[in-house]
N, C-alpha and C. Protein backbone atom coordinates (compact mmCIF):
# COMPACT_ATOMS: atom_id res chain seq x y z
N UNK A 1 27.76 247.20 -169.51
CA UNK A 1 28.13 246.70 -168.19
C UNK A 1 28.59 245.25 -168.34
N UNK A 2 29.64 244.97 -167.83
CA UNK A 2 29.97 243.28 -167.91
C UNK A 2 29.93 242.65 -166.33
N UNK A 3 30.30 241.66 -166.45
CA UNK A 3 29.77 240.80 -165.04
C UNK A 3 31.21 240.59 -164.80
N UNK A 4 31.05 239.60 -163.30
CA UNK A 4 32.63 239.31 -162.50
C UNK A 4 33.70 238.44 -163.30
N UNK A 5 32.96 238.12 -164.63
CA UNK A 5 33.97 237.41 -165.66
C UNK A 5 34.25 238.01 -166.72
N UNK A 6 34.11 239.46 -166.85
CA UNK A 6 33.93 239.99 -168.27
C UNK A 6 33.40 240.19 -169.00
N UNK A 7 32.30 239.26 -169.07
CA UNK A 7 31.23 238.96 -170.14
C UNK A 7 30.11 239.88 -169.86
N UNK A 8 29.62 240.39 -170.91
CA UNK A 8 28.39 241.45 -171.18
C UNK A 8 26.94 240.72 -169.79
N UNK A 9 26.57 241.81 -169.40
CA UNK A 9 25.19 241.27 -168.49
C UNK A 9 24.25 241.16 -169.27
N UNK A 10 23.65 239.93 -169.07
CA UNK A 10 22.00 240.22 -170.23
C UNK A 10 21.05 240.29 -169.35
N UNK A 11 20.34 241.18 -169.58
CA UNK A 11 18.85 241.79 -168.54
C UNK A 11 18.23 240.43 -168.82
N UNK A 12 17.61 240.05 -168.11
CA UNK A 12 16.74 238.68 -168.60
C UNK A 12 15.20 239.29 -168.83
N UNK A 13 14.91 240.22 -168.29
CA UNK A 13 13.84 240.97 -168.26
C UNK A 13 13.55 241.75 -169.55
N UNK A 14 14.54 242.05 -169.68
CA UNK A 14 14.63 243.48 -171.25
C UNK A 14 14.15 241.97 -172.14
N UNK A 15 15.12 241.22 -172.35
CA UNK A 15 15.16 239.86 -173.38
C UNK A 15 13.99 239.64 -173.63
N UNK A 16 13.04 239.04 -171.99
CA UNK A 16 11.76 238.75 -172.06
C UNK A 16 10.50 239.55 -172.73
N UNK A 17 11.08 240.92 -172.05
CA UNK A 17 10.26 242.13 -173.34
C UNK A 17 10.26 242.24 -174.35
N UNK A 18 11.67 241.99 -174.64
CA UNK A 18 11.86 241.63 -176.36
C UNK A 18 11.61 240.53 -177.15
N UNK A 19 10.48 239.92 -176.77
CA UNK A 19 10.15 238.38 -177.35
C UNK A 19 10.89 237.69 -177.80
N UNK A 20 12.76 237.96 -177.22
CA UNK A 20 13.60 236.93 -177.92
C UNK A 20 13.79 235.46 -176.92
N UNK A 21 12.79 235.16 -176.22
CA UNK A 21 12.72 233.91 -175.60
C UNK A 21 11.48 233.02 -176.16
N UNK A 22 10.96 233.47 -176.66
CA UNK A 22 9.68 233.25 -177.52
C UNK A 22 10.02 231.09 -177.52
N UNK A 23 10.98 230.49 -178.02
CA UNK A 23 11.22 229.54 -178.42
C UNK A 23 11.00 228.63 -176.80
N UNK A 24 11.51 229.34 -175.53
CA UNK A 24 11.59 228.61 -174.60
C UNK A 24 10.91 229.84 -173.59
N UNK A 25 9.79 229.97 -173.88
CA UNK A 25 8.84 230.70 -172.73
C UNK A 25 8.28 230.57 -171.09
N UNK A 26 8.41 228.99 -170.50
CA UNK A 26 8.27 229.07 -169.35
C UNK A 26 10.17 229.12 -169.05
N UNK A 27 11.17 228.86 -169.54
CA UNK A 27 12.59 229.15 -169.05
C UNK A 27 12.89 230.68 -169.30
N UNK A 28 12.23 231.19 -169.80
CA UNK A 28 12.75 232.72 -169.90
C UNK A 28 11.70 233.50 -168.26
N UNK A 29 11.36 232.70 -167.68
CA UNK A 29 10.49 232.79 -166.36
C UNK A 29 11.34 232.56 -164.74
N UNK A 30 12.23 231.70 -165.21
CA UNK A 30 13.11 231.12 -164.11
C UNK A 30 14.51 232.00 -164.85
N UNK A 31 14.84 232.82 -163.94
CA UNK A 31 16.36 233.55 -163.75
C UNK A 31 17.27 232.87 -163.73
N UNK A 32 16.84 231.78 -162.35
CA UNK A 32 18.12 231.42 -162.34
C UNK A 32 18.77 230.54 -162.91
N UNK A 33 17.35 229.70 -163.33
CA UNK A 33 18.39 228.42 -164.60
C UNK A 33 18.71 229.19 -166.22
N UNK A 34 18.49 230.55 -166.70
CA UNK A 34 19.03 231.42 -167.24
C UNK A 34 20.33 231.89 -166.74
N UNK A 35 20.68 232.22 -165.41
CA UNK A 35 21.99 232.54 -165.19
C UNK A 35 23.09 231.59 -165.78
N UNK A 36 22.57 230.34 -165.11
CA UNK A 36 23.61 229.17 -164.80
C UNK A 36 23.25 228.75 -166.61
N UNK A 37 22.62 228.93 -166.83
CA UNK A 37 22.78 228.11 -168.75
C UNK A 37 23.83 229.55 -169.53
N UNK A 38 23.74 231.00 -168.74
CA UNK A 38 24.78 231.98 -169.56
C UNK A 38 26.00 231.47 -169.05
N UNK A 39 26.36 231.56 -166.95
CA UNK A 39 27.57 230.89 -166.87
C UNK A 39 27.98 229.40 -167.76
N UNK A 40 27.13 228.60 -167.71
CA UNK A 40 27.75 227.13 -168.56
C UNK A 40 28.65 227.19 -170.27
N UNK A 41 27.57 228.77 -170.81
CA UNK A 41 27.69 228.34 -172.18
C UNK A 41 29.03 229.75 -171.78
N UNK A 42 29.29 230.42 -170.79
CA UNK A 42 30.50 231.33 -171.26
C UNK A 42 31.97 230.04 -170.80
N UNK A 43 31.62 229.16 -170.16
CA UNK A 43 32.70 227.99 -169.88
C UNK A 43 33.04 227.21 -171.09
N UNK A 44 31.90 227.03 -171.52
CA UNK A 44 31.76 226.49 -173.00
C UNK A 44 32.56 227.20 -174.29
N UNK A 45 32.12 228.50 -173.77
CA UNK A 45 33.06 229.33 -175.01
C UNK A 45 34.66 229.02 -174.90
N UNK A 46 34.78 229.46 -173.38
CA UNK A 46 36.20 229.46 -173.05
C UNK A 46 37.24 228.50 -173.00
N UNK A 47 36.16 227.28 -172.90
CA UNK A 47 36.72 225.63 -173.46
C UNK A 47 37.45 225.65 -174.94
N UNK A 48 36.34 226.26 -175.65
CA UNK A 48 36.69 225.81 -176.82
C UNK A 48 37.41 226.64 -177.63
N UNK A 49 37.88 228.10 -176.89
CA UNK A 49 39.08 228.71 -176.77
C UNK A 49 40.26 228.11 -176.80
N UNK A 50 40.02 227.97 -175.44
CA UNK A 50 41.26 227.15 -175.10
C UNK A 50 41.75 226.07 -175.73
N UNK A 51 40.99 225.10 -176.34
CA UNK A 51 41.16 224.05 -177.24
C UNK A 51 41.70 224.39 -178.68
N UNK A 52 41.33 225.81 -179.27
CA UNK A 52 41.76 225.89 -180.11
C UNK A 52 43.41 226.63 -179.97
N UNK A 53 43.30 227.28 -179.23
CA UNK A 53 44.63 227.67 -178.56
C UNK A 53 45.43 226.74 -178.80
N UNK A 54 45.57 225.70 -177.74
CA UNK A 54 45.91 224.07 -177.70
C UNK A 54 46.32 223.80 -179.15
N UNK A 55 45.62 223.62 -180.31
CA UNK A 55 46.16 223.07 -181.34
C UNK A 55 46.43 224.35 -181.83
N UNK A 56 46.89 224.91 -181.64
CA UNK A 56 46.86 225.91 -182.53
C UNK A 56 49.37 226.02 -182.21
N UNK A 57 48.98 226.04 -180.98
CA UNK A 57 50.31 225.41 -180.37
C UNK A 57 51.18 223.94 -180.67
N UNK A 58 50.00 223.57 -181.11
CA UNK A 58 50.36 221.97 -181.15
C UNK A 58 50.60 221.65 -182.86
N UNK A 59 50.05 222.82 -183.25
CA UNK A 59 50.07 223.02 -185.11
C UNK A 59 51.79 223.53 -185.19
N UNK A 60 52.07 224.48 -184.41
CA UNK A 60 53.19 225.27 -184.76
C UNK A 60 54.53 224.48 -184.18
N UNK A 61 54.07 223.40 -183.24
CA UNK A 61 55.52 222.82 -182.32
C UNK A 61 55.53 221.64 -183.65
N UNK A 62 54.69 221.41 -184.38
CA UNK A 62 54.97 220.37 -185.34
C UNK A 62 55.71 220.86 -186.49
N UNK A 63 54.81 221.86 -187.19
CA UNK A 63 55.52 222.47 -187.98
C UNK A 63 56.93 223.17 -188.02
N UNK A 64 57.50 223.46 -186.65
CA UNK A 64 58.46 223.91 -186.07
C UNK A 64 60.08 222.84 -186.76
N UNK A 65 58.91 221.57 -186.52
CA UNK A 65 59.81 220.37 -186.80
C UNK A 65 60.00 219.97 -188.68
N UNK A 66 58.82 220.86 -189.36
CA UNK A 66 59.17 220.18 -190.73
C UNK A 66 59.24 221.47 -190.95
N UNK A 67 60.15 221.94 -191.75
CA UNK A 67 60.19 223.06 -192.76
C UNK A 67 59.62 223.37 -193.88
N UNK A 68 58.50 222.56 -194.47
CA UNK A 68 57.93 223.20 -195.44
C UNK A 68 56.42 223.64 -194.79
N UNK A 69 55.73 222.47 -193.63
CA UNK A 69 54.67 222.83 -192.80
C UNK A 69 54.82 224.86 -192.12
N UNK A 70 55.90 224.91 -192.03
CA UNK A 70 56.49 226.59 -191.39
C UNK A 70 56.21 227.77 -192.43
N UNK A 71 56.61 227.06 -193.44
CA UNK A 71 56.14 228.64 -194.25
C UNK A 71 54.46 228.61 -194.57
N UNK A 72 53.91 227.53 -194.46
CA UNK A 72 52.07 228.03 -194.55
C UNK A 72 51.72 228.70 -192.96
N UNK A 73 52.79 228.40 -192.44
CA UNK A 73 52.06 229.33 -190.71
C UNK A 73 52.80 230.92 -190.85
């Protein structure tokens, strides 16, 4: 099942059963600052998407310009 952004739903409950909060045990208690730390870190992902995107564009408009930079892309 994914959520209104795509991204996979994590039961916070199943998690908690599964002692994979073990490290931060009274936050695996509060939902909702679990929601908002999954929304932050899927913004986070998508930042740094996008950033690589960004140079990744910004690699090829250069190389575009030297001809020997073009044949390693």
């Amino acid at each position: 099942m994914t959520g209104n952004i795509g991204y996979p739903v994590v039961n916070i409950t199943q998690l908690a059963k599964r002692n994979q909060c073990n490290t931060f045990p009274l936050l695996a208690q509060d939902n909702e600052l679990i929601k908002e730390i999954i929304l932050l870190s899927h913004k986070l992902s998508y930042s740094i998407q996008l950033a690589m995107e960004v140079s990744f564009c910004v690699a090829l408009s250069v190389a575009e310009q030297n001809s020997s930079l073009k044949r390693l892309l």
